[in-house]
C-alpha atoms as a PDB file:
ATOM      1  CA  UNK A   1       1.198  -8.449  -0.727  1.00  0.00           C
ATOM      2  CA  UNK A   2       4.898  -7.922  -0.355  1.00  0.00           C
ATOM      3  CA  UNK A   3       5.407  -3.969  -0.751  1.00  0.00           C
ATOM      4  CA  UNK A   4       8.963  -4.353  -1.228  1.00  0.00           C
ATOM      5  CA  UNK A   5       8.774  -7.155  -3.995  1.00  0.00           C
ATOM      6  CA  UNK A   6       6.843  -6.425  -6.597  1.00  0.00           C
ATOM      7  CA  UNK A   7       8.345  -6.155  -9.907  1.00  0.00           C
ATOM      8  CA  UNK A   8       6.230  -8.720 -11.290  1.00  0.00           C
ATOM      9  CA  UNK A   9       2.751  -6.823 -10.792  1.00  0.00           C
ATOM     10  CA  UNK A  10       4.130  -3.380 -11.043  1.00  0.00           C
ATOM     11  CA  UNK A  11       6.506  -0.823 -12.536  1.00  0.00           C
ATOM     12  CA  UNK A  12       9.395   0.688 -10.628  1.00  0.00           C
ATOM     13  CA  UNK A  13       9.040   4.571 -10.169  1.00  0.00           C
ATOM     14  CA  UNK A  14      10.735   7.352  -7.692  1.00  0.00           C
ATOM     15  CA  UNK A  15      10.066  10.832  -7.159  1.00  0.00           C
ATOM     16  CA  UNK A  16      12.969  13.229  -6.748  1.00  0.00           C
ATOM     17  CA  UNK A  17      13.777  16.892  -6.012  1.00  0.00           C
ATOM     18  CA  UNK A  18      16.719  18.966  -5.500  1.00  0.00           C
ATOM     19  CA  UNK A  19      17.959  17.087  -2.222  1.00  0.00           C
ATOM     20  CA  UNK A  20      18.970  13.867  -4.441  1.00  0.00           C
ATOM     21  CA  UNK A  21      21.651  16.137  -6.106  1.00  0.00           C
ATOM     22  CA  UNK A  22      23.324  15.392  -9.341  1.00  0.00           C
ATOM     23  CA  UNK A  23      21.238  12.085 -10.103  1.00  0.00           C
ATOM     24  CA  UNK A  24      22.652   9.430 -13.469  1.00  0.00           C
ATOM     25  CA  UNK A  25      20.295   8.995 -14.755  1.00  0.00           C
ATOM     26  CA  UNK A  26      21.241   6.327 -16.836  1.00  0.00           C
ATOM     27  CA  UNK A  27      22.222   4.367 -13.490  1.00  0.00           C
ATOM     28  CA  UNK A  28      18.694   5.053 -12.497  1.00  0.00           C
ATOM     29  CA  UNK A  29      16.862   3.551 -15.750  1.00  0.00           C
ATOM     30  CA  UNK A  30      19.289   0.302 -15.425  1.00  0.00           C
ATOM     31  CA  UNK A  31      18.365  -0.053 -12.140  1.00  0.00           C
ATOM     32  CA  UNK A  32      14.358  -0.953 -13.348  1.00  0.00           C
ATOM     33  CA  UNK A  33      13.306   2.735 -12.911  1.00  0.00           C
ATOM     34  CA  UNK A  34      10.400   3.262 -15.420  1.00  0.00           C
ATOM     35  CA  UNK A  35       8.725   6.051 -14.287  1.00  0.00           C
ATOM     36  CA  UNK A  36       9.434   9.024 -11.857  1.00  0.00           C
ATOM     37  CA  UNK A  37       7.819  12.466 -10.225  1.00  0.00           C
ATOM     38  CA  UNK A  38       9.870  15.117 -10.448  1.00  0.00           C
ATOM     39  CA  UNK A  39       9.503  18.348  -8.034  1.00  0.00           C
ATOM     40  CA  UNK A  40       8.952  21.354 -10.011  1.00  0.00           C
ATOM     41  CA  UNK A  41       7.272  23.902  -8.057  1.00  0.00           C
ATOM     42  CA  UNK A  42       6.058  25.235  -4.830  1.00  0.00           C
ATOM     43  CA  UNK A  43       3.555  27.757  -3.861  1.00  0.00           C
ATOM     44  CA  UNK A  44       3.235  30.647  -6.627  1.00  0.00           C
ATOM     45  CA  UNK A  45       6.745  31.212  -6.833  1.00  0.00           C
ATOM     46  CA  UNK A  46       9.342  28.572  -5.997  1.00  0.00           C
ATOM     47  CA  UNK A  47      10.678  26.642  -8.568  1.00  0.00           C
ATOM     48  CA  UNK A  48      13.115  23.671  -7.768  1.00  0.00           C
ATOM     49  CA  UNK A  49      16.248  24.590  -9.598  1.00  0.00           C
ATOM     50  CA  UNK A  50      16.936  20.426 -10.885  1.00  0.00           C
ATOM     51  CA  UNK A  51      13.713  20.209 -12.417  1.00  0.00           C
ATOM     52  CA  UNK A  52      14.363  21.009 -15.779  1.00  0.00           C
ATOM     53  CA  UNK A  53      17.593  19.101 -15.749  1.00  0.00           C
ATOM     54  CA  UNK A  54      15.851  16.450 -13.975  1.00  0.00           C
ATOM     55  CA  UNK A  55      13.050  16.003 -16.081  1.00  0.00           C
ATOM     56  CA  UNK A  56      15.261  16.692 -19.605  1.00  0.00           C
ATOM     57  CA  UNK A  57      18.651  13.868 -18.713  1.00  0.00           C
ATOM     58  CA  UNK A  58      15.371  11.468 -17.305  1.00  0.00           C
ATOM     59  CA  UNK A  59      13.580  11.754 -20.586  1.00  0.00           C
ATOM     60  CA  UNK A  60      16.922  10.869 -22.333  1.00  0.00           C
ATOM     61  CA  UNK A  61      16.833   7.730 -20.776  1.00  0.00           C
ATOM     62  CA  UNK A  62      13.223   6.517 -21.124  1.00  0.00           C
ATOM     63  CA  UNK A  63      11.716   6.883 -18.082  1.00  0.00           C
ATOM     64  CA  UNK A  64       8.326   8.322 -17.615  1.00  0.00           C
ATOM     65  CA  UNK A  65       8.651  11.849 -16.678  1.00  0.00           C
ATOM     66  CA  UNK A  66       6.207  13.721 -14.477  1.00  0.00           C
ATOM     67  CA  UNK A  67       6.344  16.406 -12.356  1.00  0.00           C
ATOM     68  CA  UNK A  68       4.841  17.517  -8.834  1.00  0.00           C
ATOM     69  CA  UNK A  69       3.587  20.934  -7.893  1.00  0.00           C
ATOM     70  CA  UNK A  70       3.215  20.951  -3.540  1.00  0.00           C
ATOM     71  CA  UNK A  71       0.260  22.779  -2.622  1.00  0.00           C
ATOM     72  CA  UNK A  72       0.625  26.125   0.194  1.00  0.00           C
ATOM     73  CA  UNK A  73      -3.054  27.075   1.092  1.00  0.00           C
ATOM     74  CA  UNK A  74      -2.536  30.290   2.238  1.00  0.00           C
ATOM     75  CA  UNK A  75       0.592  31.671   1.148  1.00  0.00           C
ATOM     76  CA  UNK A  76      -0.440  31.833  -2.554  1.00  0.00           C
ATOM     77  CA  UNK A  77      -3.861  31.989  -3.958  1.00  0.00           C
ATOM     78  CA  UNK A  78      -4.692  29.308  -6.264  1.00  0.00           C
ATOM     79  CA  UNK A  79      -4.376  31.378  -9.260  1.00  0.00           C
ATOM     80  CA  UNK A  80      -0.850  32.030  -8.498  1.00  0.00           C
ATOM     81  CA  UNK A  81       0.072  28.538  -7.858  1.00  0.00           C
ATOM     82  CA  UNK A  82      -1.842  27.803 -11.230  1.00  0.00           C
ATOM     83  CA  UNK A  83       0.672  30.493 -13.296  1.00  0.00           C
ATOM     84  CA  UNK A  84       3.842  29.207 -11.517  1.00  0.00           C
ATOM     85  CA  UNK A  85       3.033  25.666 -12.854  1.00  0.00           C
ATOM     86  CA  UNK A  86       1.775  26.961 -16.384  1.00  0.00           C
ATOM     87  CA  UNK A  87       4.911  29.505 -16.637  1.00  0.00           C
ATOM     88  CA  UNK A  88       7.268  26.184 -15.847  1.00  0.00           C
ATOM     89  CA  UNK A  89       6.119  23.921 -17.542  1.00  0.00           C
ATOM     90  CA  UNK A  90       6.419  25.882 -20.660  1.00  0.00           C
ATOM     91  CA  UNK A  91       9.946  25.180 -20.244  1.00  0.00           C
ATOM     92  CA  UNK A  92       9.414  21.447 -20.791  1.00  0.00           C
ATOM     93  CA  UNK A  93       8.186  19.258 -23.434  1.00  0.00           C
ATOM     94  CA  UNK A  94       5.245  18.622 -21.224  1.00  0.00           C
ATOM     95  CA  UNK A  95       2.520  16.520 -23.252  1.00  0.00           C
ATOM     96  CA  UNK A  96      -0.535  15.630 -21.560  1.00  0.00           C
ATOM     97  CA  UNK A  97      -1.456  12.703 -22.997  1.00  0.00           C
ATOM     98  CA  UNK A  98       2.180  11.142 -22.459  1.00  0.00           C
ATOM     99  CA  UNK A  99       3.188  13.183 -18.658  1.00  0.00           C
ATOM    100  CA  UNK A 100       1.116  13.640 -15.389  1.00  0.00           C
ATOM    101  CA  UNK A 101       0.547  16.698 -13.130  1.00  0.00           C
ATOM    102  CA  UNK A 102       0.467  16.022  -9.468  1.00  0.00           C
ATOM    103  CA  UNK A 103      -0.410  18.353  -6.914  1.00  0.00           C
ATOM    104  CA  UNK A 104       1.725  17.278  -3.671  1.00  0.00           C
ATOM    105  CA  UNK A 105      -0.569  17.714  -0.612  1.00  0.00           C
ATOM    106  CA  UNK A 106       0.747  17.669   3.093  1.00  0.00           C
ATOM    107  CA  UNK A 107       0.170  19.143   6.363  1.00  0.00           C
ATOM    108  CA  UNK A 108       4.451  20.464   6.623  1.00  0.00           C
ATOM    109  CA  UNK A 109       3.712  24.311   5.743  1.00  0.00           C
ATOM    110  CA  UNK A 110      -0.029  24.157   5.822  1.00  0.00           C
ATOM    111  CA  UNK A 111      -0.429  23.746   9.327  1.00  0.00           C
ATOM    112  CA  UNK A 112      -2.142  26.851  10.081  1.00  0.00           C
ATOM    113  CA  UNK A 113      -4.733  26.676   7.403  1.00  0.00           C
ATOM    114  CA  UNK A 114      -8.100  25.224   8.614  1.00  0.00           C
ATOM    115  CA  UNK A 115      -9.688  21.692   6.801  1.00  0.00           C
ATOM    116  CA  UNK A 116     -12.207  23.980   4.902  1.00  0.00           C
ATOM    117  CA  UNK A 117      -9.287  26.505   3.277  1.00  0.00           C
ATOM    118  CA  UNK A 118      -7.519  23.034   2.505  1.00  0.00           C
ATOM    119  CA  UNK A 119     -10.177  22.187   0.777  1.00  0.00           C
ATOM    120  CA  UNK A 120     -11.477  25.014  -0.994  1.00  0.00           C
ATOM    121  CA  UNK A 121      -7.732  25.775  -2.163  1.00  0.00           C
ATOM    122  CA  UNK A 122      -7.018  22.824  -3.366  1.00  0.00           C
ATOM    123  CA  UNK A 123     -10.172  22.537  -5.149  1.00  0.00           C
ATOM    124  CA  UNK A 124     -10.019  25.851  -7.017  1.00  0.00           C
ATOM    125  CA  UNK A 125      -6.450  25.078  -8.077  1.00  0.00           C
ATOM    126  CA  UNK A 126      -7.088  21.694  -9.548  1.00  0.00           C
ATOM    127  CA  UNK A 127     -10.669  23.596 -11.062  1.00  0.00           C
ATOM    128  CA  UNK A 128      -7.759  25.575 -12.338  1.00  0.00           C
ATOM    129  CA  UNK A 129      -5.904  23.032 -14.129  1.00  0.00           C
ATOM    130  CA  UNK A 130      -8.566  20.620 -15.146  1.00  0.00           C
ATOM    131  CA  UNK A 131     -10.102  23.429 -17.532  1.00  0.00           C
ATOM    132  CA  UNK A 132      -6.879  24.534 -19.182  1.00  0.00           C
ATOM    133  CA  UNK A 133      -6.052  23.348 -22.360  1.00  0.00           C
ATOM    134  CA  UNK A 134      -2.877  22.227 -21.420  1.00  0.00           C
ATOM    135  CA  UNK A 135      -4.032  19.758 -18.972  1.00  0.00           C
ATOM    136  CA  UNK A 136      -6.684  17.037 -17.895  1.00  0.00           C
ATOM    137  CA  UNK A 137      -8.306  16.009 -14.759  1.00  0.00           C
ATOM    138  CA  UNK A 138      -7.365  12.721 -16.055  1.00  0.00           C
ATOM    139  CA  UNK A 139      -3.496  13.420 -15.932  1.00  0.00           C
ATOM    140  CA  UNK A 140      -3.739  15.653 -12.517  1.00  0.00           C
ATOM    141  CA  UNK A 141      -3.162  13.253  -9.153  1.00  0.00           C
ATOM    142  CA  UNK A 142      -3.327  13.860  -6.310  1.00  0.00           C
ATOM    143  CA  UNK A 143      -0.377  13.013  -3.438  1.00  0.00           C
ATOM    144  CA  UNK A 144      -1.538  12.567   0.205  1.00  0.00           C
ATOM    145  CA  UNK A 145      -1.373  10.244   3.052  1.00  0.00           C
ATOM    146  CA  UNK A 146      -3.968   8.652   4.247  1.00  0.00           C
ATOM    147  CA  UNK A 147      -3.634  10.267   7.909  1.00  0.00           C
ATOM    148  CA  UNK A 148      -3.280  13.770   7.102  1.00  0.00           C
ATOM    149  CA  UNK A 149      -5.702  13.667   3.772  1.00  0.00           C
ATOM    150  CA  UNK A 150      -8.635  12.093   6.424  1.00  0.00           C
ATOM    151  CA  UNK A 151      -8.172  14.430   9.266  1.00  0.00           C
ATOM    152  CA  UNK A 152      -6.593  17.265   7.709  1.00  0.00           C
ATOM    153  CA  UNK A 153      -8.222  18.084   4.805  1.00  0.00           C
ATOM    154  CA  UNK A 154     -12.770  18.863   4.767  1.00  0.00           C
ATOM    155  CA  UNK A 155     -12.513  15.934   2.097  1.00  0.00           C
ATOM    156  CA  UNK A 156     -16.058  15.259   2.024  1.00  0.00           C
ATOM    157  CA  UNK A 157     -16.842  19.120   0.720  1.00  0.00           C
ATOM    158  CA  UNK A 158     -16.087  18.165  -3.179  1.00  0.00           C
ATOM    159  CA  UNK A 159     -15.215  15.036  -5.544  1.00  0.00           C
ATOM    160  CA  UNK A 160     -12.041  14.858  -5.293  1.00  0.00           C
ATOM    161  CA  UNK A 161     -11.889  11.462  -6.351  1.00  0.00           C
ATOM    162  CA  UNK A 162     -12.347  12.315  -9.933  1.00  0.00           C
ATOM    163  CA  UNK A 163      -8.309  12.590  -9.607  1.00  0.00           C
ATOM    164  CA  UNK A 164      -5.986   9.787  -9.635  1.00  0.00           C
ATOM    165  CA  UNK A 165      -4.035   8.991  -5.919  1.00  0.00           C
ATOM    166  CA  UNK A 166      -0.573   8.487  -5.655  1.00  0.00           C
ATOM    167  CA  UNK A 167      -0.460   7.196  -1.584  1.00  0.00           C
ATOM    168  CA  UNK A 168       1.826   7.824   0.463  1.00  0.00           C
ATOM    169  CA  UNK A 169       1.680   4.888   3.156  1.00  0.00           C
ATOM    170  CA  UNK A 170       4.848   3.931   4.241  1.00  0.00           C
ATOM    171  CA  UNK A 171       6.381   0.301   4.940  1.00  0.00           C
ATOM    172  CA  UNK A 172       2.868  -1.786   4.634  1.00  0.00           C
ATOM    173  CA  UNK A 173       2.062  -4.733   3.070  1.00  0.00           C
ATOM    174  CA  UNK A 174      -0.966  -2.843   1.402  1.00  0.00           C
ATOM    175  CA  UNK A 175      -1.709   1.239   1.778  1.00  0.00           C
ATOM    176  CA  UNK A 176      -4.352   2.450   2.793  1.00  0.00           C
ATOM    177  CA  UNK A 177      -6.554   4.637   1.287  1.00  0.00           C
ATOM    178  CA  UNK A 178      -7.821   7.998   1.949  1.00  0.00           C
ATOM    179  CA  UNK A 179     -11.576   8.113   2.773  1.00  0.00           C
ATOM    180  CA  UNK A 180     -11.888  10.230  -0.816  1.00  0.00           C
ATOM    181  CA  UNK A 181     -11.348   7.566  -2.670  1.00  0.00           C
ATOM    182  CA  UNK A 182     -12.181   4.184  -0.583  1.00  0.00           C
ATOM    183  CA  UNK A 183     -15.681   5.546  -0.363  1.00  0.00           C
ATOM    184  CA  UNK A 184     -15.978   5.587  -3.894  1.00  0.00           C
ATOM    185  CA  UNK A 185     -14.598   2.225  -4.137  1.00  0.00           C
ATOM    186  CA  UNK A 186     -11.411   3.591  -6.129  1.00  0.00           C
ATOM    187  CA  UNK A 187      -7.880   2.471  -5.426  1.00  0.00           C
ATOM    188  CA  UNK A 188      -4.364   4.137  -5.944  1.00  0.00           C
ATOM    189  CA  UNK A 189      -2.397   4.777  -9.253  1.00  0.00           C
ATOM    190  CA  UNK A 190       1.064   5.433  -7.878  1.00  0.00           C
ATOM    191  CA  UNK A 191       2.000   4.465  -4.142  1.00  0.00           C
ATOM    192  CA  UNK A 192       5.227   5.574  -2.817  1.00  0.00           C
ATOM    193  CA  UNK A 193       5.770   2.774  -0.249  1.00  0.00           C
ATOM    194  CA  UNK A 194       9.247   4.281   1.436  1.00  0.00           C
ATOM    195  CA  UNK A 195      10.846   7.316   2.179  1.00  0.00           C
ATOM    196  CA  UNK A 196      14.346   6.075   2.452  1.00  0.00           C
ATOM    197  CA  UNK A 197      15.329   3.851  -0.343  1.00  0.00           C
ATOM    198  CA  UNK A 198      18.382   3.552  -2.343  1.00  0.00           C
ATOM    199  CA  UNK A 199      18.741   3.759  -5.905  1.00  0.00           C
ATOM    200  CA  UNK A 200      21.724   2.664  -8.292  1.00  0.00           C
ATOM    201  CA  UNK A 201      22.476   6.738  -9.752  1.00  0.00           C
ATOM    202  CA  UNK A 202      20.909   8.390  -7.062  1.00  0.00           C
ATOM    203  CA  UNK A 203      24.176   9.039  -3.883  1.00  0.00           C
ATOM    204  CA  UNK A 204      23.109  12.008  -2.421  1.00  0.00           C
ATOM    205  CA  UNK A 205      20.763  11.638   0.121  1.00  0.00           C
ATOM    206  CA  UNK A 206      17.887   8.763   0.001  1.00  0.00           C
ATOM    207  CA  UNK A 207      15.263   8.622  -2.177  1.00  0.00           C
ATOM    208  CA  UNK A 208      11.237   7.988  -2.475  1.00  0.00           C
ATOM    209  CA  UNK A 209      10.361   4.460  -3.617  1.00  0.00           C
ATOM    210  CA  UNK A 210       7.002   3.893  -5.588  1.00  0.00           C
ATOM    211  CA  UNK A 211       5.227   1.048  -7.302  1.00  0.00           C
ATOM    212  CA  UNK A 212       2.870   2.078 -10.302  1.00  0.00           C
ATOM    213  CA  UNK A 213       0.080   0.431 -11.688  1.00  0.00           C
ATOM    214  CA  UNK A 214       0.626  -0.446 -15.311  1.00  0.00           C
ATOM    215  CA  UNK A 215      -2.820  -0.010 -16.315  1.00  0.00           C
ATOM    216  CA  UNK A 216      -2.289   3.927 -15.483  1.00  0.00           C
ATOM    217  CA  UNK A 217       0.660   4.871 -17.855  1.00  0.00           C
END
């Protein structure tokens, strides 16, 4: 499987944050774009100040919005992280059954905490989220790599494949999947395949490239 030619098997999506600037997104959607994460928040307090605009000028164009949440293990309890993504996403039209949650999961910034807090944090946040009303397990992925996710994380300690995985595995002809969910003989719903690609709309900085299965939207 080609990674970098697959418009005939799967949709076009990017994820974006404040480091791509002031994106057109009109450029974007004629480009192929269908679909696209967009950084919201951080911690229990950081918000990233394009994500409203992001997600809003996106929508206008007909691409799939979502949004991202990266996970800190022990800077913010999981309760806090929870309210920050409630308390923002109140400023959306976020609608469950249309828009997915992801929580963003990587070692930058969560180097000191152990495997087990990994875990544990990351499992009472997403606990957090599955049983609000405003959300479902079914809409919540989770974003890791397949390196850091195996080694980093005590992945083994809870289910999480109950939660869709967007892969991060970068210039392959195929990712590869986190132990979570190749043990339970469950593949990937978004991958992002690069880290530097270019899109039509998008001139500051690079951008994230990812392929997602149309069965999933």
């Amino acid at each position: 499987m080609n990674s970098f030619n697959n418009d005939n098997v799967f949709d076009k999506g990017i994820d974006v944050s404040k480091w791509q600037g002031a994106i057109d997104w009109g450029s974007v959607a004629k480009s192929g774009v269908k679909h696209a994460f967009i950084r919201m928040t951080e911690g229990g307090t950081y918000v990233d100040p394009k994500f409203v605009e992001n997600w809003n000028k996106a929508k206008i164009e007909n691409i799939n919005v979502n949004c991202y949440h990266y996970f800190r293990a022990l800077s913010s309890t999981p309760e806090e992280q929870f309210n920050n993504i409630k308390n923002v996403l109140s400023s959306v039209d976020f609608d469950s059954t249309k828009n997915s949650l992801a929580i963003d999961v990587e070692k930058s910034r969560n180097e000191t905490a152990t495997p087990e807090q990994m875990a544990d944090n990351l499992h009472a946040l997403l606990d957090l989220v599955s049983k609000n009303s405003d959300f479902s397990c079914q809409t919540t992925l989770i974003y890791c790599s397949p390196s850091y996710w195996d080694s980093g994380i005590k992945w083994d300690k809870y289910d999480f494949s109950i939660y869709p995985l967007w892969v991060a595995n970068w210039n392959v002809e195929t990712p590869q999947l986190p132990l979570t969910w190749k043990n339970a003989a469950k593949s990937w719903s978004w991958w992002q395949y690069s880290s530097k690609g270019k899109i039509s709309g998008i001139t500051e900085n690079v951008v994230d490239l990812d392929w997602v299965k149309r069965a999933c939207t």
